[in-house]
N, C-alpha and C. Protein backbone atom coordinates (compact mmCIF):
# COMPACT_ATOMS: atom_id res chain seq x y z
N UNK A 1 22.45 -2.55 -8.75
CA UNK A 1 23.04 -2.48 -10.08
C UNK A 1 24.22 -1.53 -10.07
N UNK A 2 25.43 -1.87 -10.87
CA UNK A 2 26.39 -0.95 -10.74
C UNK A 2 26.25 -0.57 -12.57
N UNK A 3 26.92 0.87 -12.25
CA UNK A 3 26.92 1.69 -13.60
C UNK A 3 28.46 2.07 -13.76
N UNK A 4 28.69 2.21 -15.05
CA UNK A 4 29.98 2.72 -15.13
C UNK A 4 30.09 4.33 -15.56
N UNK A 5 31.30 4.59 -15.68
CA UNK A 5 31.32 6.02 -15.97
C UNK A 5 30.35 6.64 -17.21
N UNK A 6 30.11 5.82 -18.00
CA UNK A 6 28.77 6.69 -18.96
C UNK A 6 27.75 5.99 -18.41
N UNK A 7 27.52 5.23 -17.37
CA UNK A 7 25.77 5.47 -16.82
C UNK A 7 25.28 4.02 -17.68
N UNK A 8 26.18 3.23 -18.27
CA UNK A 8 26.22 1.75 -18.76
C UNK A 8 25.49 0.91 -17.52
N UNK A 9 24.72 0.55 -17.26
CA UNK A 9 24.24 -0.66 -16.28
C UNK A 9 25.26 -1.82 -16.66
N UNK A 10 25.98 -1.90 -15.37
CA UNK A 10 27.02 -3.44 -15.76
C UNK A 10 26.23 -5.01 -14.85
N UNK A 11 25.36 -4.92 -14.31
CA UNK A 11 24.39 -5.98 -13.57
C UNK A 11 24.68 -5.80 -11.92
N UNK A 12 23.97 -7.05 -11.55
CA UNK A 12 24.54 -7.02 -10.07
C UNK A 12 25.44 -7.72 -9.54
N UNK A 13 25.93 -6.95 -8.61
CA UNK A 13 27.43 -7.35 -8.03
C UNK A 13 27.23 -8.77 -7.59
N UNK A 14 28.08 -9.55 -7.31
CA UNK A 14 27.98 -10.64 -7.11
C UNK A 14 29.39 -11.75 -6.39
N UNK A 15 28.86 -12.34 -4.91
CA UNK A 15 30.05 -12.20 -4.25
C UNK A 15 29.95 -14.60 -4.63
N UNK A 16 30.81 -14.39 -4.69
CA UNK A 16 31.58 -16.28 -4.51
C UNK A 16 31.27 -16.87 -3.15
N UNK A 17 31.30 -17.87 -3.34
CA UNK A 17 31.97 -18.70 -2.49
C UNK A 17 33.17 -18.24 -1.22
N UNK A 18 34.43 -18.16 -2.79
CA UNK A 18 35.46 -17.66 -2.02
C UNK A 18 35.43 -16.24 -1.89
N UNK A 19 35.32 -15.21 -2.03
CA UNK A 19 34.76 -14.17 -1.67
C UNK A 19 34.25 -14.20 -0.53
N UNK A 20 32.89 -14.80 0.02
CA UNK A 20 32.33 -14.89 1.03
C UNK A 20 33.35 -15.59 1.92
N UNK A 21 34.28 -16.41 2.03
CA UNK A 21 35.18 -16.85 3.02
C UNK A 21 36.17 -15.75 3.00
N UNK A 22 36.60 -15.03 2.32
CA UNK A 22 38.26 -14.08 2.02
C UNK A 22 37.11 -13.22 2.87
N UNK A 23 36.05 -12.68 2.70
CA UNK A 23 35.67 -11.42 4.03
C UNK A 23 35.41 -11.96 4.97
N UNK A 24 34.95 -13.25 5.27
CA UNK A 24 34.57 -13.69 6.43
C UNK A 24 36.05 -14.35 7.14
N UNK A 25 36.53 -14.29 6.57
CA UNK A 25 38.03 -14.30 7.52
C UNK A 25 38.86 -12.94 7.85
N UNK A 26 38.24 -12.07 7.20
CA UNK A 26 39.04 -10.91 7.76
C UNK A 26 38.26 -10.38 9.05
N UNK A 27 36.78 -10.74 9.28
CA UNK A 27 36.46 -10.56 10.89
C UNK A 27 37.26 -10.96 11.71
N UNK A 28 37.01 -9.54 12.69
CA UNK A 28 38.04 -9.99 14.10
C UNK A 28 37.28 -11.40 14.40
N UNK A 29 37.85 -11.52 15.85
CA UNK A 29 37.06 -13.16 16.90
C UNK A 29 35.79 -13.07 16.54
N UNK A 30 35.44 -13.95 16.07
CA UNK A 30 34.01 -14.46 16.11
C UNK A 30 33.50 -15.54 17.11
N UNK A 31 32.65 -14.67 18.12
CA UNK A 31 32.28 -15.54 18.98
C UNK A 31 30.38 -16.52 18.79
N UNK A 32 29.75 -15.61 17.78
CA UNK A 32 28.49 -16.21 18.07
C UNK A 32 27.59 -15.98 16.56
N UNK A 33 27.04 -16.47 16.24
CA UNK A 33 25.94 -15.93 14.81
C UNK A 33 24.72 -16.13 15.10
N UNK A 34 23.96 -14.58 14.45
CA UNK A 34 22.35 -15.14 14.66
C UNK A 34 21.43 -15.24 13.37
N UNK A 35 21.16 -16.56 13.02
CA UNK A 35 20.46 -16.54 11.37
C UNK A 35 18.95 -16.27 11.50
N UNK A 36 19.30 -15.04 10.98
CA UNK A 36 17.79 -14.74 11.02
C UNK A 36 17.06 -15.01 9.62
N UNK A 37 15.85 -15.71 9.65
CA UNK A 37 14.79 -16.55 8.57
C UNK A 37 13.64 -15.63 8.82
N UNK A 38 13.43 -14.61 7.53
CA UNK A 38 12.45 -14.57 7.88
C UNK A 38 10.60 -15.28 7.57
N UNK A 39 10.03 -15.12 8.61
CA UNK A 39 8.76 -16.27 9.02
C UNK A 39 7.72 -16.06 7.79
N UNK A 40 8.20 -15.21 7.32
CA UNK A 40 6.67 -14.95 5.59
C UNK A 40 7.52 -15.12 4.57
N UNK A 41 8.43 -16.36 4.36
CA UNK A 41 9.01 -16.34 3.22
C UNK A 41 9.19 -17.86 3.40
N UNK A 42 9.04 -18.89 2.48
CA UNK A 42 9.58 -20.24 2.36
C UNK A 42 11.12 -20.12 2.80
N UNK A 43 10.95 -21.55 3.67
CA UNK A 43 12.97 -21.45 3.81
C UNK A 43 13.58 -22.98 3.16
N UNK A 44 14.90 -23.03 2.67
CA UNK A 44 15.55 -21.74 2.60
C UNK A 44 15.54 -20.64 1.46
N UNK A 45 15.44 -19.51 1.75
CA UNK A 45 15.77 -18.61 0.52
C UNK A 45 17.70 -18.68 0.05
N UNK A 46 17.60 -17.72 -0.97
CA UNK A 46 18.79 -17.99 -0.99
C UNK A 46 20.21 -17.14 -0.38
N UNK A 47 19.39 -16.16 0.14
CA UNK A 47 20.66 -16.00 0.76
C UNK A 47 20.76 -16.27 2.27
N UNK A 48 19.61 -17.04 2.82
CA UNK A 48 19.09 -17.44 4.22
C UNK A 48 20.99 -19.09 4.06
N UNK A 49 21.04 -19.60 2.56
CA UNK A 49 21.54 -21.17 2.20
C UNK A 49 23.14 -19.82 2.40
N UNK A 50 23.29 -19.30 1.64
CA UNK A 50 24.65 -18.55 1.63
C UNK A 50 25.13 -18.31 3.02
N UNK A 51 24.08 -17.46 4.01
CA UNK A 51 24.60 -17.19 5.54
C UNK A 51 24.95 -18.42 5.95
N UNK A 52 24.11 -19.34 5.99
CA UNK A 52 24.56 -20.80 7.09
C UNK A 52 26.04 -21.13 6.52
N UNK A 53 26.15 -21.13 4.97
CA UNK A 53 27.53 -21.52 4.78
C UNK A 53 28.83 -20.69 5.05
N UNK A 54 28.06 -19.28 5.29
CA UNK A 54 29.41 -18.36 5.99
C UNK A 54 29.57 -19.02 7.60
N UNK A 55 28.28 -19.21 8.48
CA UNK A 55 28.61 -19.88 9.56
C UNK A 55 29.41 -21.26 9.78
N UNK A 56 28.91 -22.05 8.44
CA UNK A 56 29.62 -23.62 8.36
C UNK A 56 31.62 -22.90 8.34
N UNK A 57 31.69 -22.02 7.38
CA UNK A 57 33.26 -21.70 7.39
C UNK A 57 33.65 -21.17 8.48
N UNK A 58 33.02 -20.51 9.39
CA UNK A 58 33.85 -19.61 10.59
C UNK A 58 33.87 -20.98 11.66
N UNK A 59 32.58 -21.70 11.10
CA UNK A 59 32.48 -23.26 12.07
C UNK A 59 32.46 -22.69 13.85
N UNK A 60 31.27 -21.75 13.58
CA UNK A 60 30.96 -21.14 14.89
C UNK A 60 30.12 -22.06 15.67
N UNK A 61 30.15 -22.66 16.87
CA UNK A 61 29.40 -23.43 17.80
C UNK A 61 27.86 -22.47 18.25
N UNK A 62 28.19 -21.52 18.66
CA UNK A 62 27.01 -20.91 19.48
C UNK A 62 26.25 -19.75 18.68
N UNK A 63 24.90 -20.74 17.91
CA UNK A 63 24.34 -20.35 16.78
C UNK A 63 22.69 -20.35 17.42
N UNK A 64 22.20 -19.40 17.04
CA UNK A 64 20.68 -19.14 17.13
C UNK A 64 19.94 -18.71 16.17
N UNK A 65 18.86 -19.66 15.91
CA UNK A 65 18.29 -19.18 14.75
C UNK A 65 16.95 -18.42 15.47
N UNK A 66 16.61 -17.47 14.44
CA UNK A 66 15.59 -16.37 15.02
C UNK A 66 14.60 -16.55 13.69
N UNK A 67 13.34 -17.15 14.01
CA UNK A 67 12.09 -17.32 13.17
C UNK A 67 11.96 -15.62 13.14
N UNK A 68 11.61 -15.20 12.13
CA UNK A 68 11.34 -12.98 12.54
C UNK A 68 10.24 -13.23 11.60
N UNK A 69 9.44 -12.34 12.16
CA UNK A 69 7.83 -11.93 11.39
C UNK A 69 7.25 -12.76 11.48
N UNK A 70 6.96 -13.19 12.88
CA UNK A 70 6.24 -14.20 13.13
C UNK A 70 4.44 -13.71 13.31
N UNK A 71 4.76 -12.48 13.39
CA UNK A 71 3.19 -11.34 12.77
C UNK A 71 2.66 -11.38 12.03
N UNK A 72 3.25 -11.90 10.95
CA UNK A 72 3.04 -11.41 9.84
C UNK A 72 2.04 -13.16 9.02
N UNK A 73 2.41 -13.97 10.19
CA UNK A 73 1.58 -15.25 9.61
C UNK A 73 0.54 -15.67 10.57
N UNK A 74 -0.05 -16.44 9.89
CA UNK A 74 -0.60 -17.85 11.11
C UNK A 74 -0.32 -18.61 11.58
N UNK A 75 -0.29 -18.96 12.96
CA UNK A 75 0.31 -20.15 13.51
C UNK A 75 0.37 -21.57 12.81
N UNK A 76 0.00 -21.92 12.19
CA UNK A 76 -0.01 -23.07 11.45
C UNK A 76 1.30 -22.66 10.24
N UNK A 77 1.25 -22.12 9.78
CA UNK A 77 2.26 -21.28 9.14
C UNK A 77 3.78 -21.43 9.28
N UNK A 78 3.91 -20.38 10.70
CA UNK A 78 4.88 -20.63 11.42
C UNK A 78 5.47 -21.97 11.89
N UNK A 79 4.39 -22.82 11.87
CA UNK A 79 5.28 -24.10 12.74
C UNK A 79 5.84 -24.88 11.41
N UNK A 80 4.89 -24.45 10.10
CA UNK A 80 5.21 -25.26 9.06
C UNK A 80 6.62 -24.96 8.19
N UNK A 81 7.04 -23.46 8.42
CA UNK A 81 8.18 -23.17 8.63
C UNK A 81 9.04 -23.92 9.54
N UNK A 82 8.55 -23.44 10.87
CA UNK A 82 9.45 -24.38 11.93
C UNK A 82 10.05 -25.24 11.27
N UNK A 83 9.35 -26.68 10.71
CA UNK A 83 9.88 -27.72 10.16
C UNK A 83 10.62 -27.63 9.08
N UNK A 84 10.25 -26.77 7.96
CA UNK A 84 11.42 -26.39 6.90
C UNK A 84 12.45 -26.15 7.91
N UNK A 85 12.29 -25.35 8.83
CA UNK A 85 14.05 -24.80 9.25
C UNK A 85 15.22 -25.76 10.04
N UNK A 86 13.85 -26.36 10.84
CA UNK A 86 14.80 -28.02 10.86
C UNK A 86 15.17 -28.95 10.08
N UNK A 87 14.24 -29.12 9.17
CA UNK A 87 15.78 -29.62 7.92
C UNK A 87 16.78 -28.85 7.11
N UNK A 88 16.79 -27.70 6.96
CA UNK A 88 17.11 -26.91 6.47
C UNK A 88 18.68 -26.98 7.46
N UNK A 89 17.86 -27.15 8.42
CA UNK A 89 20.00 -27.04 9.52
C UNK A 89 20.15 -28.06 9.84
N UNK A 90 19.64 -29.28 9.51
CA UNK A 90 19.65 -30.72 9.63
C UNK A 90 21.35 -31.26 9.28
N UNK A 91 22.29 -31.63 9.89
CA UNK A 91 23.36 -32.02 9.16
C UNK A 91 24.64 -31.05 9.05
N UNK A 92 24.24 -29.52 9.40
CA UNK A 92 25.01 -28.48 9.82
C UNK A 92 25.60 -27.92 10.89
N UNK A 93 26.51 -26.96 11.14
CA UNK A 93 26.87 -26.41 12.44
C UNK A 93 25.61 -26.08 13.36
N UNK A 94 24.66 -25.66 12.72
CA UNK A 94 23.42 -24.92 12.92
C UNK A 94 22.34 -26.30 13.80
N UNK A 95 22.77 -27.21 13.33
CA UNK A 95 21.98 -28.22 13.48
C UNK A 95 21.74 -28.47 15.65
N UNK A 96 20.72 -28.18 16.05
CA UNK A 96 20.21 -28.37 17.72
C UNK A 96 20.44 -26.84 18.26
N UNK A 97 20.30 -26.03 17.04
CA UNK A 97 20.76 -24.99 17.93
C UNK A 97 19.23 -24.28 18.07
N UNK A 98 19.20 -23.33 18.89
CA UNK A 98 17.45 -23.20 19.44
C UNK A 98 16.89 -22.18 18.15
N UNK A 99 15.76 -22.66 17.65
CA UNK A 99 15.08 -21.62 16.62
C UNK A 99 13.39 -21.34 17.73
N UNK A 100 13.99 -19.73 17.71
CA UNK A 100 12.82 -18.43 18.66
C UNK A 100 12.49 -17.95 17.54
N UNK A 101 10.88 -18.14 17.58
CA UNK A 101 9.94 -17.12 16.56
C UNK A 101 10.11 -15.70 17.30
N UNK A 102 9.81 -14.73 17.08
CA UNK A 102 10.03 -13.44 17.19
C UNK A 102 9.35 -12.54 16.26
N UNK A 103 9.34 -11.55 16.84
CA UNK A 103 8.55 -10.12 15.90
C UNK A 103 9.31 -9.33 15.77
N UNK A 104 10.54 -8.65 15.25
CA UNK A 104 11.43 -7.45 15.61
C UNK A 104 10.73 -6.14 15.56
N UNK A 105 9.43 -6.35 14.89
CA UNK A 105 9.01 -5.17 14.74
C UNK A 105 7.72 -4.91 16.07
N UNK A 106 7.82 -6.19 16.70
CA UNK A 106 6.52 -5.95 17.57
C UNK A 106 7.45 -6.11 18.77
N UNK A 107 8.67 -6.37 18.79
CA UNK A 107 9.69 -6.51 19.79
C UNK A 107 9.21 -7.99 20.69
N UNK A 108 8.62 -9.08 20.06
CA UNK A 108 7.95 -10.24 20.59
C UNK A 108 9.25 -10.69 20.98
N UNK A 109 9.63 -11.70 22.18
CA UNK A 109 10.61 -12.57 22.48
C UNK A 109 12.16 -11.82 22.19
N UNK A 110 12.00 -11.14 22.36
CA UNK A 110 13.31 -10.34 22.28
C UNK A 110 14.07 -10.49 23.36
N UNK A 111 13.37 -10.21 24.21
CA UNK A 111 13.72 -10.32 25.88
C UNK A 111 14.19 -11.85 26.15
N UNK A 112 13.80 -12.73 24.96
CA UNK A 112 14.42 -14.34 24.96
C UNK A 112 15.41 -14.27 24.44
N UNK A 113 15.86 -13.76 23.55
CA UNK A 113 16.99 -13.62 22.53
C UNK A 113 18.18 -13.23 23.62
N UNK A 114 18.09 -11.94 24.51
CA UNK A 114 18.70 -11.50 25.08
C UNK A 114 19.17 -12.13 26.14
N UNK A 115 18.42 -12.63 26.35
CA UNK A 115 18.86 -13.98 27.96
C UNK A 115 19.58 -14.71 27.43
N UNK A 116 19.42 -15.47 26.28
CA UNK A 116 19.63 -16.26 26.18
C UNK A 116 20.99 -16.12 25.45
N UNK A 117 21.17 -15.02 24.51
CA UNK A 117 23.09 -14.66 24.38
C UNK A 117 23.78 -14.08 26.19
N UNK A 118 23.06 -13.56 27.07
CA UNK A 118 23.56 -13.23 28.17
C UNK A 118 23.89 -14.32 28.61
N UNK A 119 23.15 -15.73 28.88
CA UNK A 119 23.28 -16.52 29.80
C UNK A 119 24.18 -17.55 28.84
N UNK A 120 23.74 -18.10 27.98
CA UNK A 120 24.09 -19.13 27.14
C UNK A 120 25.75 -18.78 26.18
N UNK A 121 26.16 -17.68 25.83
CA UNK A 121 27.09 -17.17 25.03
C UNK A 121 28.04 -16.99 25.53
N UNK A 122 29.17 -17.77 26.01
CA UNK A 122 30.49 -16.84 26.80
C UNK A 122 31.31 -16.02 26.13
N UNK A 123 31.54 -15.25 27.23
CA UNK A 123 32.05 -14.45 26.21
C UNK A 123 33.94 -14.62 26.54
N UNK A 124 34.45 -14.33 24.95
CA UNK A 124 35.57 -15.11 25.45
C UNK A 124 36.80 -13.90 25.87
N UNK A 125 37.63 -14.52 26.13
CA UNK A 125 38.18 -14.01 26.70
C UNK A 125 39.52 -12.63 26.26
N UNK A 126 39.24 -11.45 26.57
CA UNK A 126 39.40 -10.33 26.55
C UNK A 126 40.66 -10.15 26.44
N UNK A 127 41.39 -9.56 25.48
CA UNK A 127 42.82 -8.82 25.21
C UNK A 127 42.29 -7.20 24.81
N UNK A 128 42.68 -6.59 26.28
CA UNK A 128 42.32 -5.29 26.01
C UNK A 128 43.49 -4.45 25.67
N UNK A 129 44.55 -5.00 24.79
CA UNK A 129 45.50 -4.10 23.65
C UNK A 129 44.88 -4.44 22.33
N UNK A 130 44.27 -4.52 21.92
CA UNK A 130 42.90 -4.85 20.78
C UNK A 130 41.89 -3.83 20.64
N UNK A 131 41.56 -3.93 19.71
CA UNK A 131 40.79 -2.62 19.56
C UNK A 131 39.11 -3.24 19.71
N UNK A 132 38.95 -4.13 19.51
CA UNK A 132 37.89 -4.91 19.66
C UNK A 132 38.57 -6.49 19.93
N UNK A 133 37.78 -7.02 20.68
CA UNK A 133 38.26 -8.35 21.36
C UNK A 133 37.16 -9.75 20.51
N UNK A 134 35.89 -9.03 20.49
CA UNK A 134 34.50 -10.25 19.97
C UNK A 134 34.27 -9.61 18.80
N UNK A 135 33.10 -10.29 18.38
CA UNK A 135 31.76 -9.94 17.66
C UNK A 135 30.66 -10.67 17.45
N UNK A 136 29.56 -10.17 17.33
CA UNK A 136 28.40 -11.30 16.69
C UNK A 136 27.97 -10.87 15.28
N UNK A 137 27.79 -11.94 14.82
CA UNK A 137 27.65 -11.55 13.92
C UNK A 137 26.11 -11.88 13.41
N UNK A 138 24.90 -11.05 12.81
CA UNK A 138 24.27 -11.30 12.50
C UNK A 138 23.58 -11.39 11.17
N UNK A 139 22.94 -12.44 10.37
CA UNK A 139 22.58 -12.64 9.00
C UNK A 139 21.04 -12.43 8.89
């Protein structure tokens, strides 16, 4: 909530469409995004629908979705998610890209995550008069 100078509650801030493209174009190179869903919440939520469409605008190829709090359910659960999240990126940039359940807090499959931006992610190619050359970006 934002307040004004007498302590007025003016509501919550609230970013557009275009907004969300005018900052997402002022990132340097964008080389990769990771949408993270998390696994104890129906998908999509709504700002799970807002990230994919910042990815649809940067129209980034090398996208990973990360199931997180996969602790926090039952396997039956999780897979029933699973399937929300495949339609959910059904028809999008997002769409065949690999979705890893994970724990961030139990550090589960992490060690997958990491291979798999090491091995799978190139990284592109370097202008070191730049102050930064990449980024990933994560939601």
């Amino acid at each position: 909530l934002l307040r004004n100078h007498s302590g007025v509650t003016l509501g919550q801030p609230h970013l557009s469409r275009q907004d969300l493209t005018t900052l997402v174009s002022l990132l340097p190179d964008r080389s990769a995004a990771l949408l993270i869903i998390a696994g104890n919440e129906s998908c999509p939520q709504p700002q799970t629908a807002e990230h994919l469409a910042a990815i649809e605008i940067m129209k980034l190829k090398h996208i990973l979705v990360l199931q997180n709090k996969i602790d926090l359910v039952k396997e039956s659960q999780a897979k029933e998610q699973y399937e929300e999240i495949l339609a959910f990126v059904q028809g999008t940039v997002a769409e065949g890209a690999p979705i890893i359940p994970i724990s961030a807090q139990l550090k589960y499959n992490i060690e997958v995550v990491c291979e798999y931006i090491v091995k799978k992610i190139p990284v592109p190619p370097r202008d070191y008069f730049r102050t930064q050359t990449y980024c990933y970006l994560v939601f």
